[in-house]
Protein backbone atom coordinates (compact mmCIF):
# COMPACT_ATOMS: atom_id res chain seq x y z
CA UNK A 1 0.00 0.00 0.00
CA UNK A 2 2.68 2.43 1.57
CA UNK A 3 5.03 1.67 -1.94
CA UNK A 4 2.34 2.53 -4.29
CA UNK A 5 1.38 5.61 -3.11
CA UNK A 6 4.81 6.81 -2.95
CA UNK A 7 5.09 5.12 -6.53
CA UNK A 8 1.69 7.30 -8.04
CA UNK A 9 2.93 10.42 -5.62
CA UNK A 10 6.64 10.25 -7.69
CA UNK A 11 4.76 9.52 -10.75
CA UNK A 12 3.05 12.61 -10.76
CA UNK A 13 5.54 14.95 -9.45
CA UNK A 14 7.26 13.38 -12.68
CA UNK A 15 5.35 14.77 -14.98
CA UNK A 16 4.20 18.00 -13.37
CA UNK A 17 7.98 19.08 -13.53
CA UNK A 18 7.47 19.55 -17.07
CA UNK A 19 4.63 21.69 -16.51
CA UNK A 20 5.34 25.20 -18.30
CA UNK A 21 2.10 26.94 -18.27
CA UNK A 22 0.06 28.30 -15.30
CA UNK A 23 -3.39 29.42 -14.98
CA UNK A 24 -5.16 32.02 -12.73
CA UNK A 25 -6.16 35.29 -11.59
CA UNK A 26 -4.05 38.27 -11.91
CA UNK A 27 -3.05 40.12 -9.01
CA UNK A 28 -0.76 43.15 -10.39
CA UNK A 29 0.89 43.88 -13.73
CA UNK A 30 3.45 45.86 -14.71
CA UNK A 31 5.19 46.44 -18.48
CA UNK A 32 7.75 43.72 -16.97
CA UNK A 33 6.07 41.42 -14.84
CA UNK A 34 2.33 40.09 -13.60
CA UNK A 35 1.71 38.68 -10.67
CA UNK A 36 -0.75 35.61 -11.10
CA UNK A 37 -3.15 34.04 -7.98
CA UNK A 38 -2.54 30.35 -8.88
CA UNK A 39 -3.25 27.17 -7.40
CA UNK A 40 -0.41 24.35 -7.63
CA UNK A 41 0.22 20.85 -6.27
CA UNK A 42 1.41 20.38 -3.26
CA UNK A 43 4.13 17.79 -4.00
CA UNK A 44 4.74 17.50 0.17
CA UNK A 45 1.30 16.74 0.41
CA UNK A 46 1.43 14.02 -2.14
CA UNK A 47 3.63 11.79 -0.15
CA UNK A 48 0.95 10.41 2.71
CA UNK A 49 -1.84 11.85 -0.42
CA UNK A 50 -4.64 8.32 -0.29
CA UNK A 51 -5.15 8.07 -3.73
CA UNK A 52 -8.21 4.97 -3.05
CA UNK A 53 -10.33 7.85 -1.38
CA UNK A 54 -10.05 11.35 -3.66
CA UNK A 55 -9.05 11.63 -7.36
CA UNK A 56 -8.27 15.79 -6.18
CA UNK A 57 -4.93 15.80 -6.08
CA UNK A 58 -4.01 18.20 -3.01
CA UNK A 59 -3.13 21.86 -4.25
CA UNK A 60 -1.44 25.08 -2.55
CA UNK A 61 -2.22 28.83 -3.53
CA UNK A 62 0.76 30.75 -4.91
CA UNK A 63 1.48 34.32 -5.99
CA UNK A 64 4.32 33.68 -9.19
CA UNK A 65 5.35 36.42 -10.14
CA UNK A 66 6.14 36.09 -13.98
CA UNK A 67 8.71 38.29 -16.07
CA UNK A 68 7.52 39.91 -19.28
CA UNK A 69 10.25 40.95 -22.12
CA UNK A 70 9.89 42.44 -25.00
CA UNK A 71 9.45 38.82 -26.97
CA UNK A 72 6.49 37.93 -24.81
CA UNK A 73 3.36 37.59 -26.94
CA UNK A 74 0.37 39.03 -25.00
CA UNK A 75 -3.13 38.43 -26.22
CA UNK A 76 -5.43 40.95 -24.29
CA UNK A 77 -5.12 43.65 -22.17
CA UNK A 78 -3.38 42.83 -18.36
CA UNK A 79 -6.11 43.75 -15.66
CA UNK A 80 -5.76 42.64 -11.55
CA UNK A 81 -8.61 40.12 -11.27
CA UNK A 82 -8.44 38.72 -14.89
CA UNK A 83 -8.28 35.49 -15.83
CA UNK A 84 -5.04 34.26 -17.60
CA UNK A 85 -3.37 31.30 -18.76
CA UNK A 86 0.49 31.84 -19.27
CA UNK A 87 3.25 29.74 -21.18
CA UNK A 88 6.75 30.21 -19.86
CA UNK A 89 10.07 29.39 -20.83
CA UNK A 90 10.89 27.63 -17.06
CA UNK A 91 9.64 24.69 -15.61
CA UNK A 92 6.89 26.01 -13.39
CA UNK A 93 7.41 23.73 -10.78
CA UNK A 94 11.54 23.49 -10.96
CA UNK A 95 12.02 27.15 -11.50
CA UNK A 96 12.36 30.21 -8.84
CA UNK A 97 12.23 32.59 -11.59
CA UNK A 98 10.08 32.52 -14.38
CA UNK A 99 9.43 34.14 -17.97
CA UNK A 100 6.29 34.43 -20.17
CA UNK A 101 6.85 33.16 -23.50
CA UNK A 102 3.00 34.00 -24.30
CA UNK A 103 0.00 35.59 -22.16
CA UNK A 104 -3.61 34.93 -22.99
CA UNK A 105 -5.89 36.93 -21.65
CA UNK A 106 -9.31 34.18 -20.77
CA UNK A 107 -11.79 36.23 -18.91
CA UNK A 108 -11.48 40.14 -17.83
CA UNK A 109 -12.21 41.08 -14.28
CA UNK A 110 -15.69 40.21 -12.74
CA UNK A 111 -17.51 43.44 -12.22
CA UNK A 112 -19.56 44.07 -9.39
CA UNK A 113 -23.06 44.52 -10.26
CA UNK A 114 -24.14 48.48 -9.91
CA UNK A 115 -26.65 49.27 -7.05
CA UNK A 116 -28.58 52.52 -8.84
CA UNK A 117 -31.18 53.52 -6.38
């Protein structure tokens, strides 16, 4: 039992070290960086994770911040509280710094709806 959820926990930590795109909500954004809200799996968490009784794997919230250069492609306009889903040249999960090949802008902020009286 014990060596096959350590064997599906380093299984998955595996492949998420690939990873190079993140999604989620942005927090700030400047000409050279956003900061994105983002959840990520938490790899500690994986190691005692019971894989019989949840298919969710267990996830952390982050603040990345993400560098911007002049080759970045960005597809919509950078608003805190949009939604976007970023490529970037780092390994999300291996990298402490990272940089946004592409930005795609998915939803804009959610507006609060207007109380006229």
């Amino acid at each position: 039992q014990q060596a096959t959820t350590f064997n599906q926990a380093q299984a998955i930590k595996d492949s998420l070290l690939a990873t190079r795109s993140v999604s989620g909500t942005v927090v700030s954004s400047t000409a050279s960086e956003v900061v994105v809200k983002t959840s990520l799996v938490n790899f500690s968490a994986l190691d005692t994770f019971d894989f019989k009784k949840s298919q969710t794997l267990p996830t952390t919230e982050k603040n990345l911040t993400i560098k911007i250069t002049k080759d970045t492609v960005v597809s919509g306009k950078l608003v805190a509280g949009g939604i976007v889903s970023i490529q970037t040249k780092e390994a999300v999960y291996d990298s402490k710094t990272l940089t946004a090949v592409s930005i795609n802008v998915l939803a804009p902020p959610k507006t609060s709806p207007s109380t006229n009286i």
